[in-house]
Protein backbone atom coordinates (compact mmCIF):
# COMPACT_ATOMS: atom_id res chain seq x y z
CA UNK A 1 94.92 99.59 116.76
CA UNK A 2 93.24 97.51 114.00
CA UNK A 3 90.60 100.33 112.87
CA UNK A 4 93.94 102.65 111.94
CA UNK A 5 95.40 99.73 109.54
CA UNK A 6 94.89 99.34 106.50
CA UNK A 7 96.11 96.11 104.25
CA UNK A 8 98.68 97.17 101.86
CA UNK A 9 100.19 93.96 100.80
CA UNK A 10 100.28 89.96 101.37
CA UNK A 11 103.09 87.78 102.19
CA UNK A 12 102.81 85.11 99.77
CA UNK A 13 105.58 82.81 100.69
CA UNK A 14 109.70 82.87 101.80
CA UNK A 15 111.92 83.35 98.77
CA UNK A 16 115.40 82.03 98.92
CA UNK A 17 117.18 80.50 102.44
CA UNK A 18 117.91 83.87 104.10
CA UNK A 19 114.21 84.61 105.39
CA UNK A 20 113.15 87.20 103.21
CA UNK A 21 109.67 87.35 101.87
CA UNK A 22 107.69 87.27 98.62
CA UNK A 23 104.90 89.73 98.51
CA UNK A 24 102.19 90.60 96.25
CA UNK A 25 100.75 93.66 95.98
CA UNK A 26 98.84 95.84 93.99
CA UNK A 27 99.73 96.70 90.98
CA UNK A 28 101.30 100.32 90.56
CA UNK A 29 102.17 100.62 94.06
CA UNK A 30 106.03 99.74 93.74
CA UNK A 31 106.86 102.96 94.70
CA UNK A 32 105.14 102.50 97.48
CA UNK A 33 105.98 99.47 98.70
CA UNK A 34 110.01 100.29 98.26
CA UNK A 35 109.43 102.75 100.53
CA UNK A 36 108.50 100.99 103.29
CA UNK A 37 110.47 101.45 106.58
CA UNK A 38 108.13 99.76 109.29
CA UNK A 39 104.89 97.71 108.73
CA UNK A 40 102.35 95.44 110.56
CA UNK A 41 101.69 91.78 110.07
CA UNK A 42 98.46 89.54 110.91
CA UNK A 43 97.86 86.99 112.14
CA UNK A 44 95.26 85.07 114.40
CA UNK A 45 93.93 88.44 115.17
CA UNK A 46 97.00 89.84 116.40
CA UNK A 47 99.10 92.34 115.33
CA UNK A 48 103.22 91.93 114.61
CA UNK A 49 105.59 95.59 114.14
CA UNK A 50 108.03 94.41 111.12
CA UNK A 51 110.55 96.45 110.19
CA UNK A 52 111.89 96.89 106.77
CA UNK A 53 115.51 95.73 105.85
CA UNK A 54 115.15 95.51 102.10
CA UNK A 55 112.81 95.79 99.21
CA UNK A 56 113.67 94.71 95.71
CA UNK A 57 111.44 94.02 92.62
CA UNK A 58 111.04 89.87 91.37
CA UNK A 59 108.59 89.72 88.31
CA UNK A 60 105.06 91.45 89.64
CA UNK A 61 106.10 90.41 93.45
CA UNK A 62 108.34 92.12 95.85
CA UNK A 63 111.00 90.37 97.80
CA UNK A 64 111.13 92.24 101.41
CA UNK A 65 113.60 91.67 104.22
CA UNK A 66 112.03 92.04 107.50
CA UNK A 67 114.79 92.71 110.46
CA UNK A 68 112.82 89.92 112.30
CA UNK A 69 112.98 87.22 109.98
CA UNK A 70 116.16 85.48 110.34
CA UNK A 71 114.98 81.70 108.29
CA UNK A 72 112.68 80.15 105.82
CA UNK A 73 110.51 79.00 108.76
CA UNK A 74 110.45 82.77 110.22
CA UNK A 75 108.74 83.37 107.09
CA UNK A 76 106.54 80.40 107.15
CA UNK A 77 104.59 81.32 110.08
CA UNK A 78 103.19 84.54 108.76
CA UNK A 79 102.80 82.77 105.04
CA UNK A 80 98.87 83.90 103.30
CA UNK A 81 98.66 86.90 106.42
CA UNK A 82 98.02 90.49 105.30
CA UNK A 83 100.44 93.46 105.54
CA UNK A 84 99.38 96.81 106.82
CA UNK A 85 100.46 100.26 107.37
CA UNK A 86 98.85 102.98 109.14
CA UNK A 87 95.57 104.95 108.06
CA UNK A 88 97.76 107.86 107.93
CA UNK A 89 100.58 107.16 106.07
CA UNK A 90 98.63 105.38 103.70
CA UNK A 91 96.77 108.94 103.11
CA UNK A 92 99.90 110.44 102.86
CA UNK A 93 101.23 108.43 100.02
CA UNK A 94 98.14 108.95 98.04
CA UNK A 95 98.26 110.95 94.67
CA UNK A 96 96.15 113.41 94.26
CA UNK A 97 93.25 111.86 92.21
CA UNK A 98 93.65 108.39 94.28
CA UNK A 99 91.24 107.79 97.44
CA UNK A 100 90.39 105.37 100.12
CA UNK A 101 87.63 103.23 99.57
CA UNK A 102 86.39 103.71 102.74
CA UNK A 103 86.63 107.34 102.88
CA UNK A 104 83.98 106.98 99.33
CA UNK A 105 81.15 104.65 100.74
CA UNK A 106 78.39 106.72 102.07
CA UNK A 107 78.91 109.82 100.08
CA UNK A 108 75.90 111.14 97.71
CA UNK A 109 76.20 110.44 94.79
CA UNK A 110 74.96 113.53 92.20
CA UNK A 111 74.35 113.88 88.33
CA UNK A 112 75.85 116.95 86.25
CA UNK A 113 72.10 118.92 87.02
CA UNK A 114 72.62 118.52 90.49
CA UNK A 115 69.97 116.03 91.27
CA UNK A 116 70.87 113.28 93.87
CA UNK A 117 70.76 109.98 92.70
CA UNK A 118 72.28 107.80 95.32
CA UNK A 119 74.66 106.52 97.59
CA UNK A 120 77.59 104.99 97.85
CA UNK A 121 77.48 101.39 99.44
CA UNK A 122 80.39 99.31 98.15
CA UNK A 123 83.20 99.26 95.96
CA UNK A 124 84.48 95.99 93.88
CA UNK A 125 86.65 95.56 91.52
CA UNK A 126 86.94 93.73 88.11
CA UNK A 127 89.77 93.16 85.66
CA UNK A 128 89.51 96.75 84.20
CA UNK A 129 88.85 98.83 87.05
CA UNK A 130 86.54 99.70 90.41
CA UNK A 131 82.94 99.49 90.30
CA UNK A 132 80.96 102.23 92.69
CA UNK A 133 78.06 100.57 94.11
CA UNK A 134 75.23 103.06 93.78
CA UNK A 135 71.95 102.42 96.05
CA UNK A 136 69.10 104.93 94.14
CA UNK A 137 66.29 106.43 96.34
CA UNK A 138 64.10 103.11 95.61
CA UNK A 139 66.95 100.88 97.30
CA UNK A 140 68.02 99.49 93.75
CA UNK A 141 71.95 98.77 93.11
CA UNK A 142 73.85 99.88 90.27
CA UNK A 143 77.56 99.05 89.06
CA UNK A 144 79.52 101.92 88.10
CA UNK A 145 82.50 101.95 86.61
CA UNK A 146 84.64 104.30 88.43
CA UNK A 147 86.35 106.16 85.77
CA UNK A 148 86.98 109.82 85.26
CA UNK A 149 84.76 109.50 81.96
CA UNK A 150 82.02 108.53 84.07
CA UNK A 151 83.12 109.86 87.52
CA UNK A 152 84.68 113.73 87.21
CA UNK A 153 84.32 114.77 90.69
CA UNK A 154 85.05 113.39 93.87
CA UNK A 155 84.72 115.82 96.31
CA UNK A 156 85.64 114.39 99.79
CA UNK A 157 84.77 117.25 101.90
CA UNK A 158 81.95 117.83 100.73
CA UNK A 159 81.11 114.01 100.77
CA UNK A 160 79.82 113.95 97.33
CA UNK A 161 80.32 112.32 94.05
CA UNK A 162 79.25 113.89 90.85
CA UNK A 163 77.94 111.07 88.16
CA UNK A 164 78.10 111.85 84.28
CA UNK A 165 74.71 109.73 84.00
CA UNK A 166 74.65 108.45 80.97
CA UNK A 167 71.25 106.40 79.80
CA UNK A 168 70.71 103.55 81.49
CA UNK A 169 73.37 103.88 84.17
CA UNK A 170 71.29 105.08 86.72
CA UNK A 171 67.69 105.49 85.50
């Protein structure tokens, strides 16, 4: 069951007496996350079905009810565990230009001639956006920001990535 999950969200802590839940998440996903109906929880390598009562908006958190959590110690047990939701309807909430990280690592990675200059390894993350982690043919690793400046075309059927290489990107 684990390898069709993917973490969505992270109970941070209970909020109020009533057992609901504060929640971070990532930012720009509120539509997402008010749409939840049924999720998975966590913890100790095993996986909990919640079910959604309630979702509403506290600062940059969200405050879920979960049918199952009745008290502030309900809440407690699952407190710092990850929040998932299927591979699939994660893929079907996705706008058009937004991907999976794992469905980009391995993928080619190609300039604007055509030429192949790598491969997708990793993806991180800084304060401004992802980085694509590029291996070249000689095994060296380069940071790329992925943005549409940089990064025009994904093309996930055709596992490729088409680069606008700039100097000194990926030499």
């Amino acid at each position: 069951m684990s390898n069709d999950l993917i973490s969505i969200a992270k109970v941070l802590n209970f909020h109020g007496i009533k057992g609901e839940a504060k929640v971070g998440f990532s930012k720009g996903r509120e539509k997402q996350i008010e749409a939840l109906k049924k999720v998975y929880i966590k913890k100790e390598n095993n996986f909990s079905e919640l079910n959604v009562v309630s979702v509403r908006f506290h600062k940059q958190f969200a405050i879920i009810k979960f049918k199952e959590f009745k008290t502030v110690n309900d809440v407690e047990e699952f407190k710092g565990c990850d929040i998932y939701l299927t591979k699939e309807e994660v893929e079907n909430n996705l706008d058009d230009d937004e991907y999976l990280i794992s469905d980009l690592i391995g993928m080619d990675v190609f300039d604007e001639d055509g030429s192949c200059v790598g491969t997708i390894t990793a993806i991180g993350e800084n304060m401004a956006n992802n980085l694509l982690s590029v291996k070249d043919g000689n095994g060296k690793e380069h940071l790329v920001p992925f943005v549409k400046e940089l990064v025009p075309i994904v093309d996930l059927k055709g596992r490729k990535v088409v680069l606008n290489n700039i100097e000194g990107l990926i030499n």
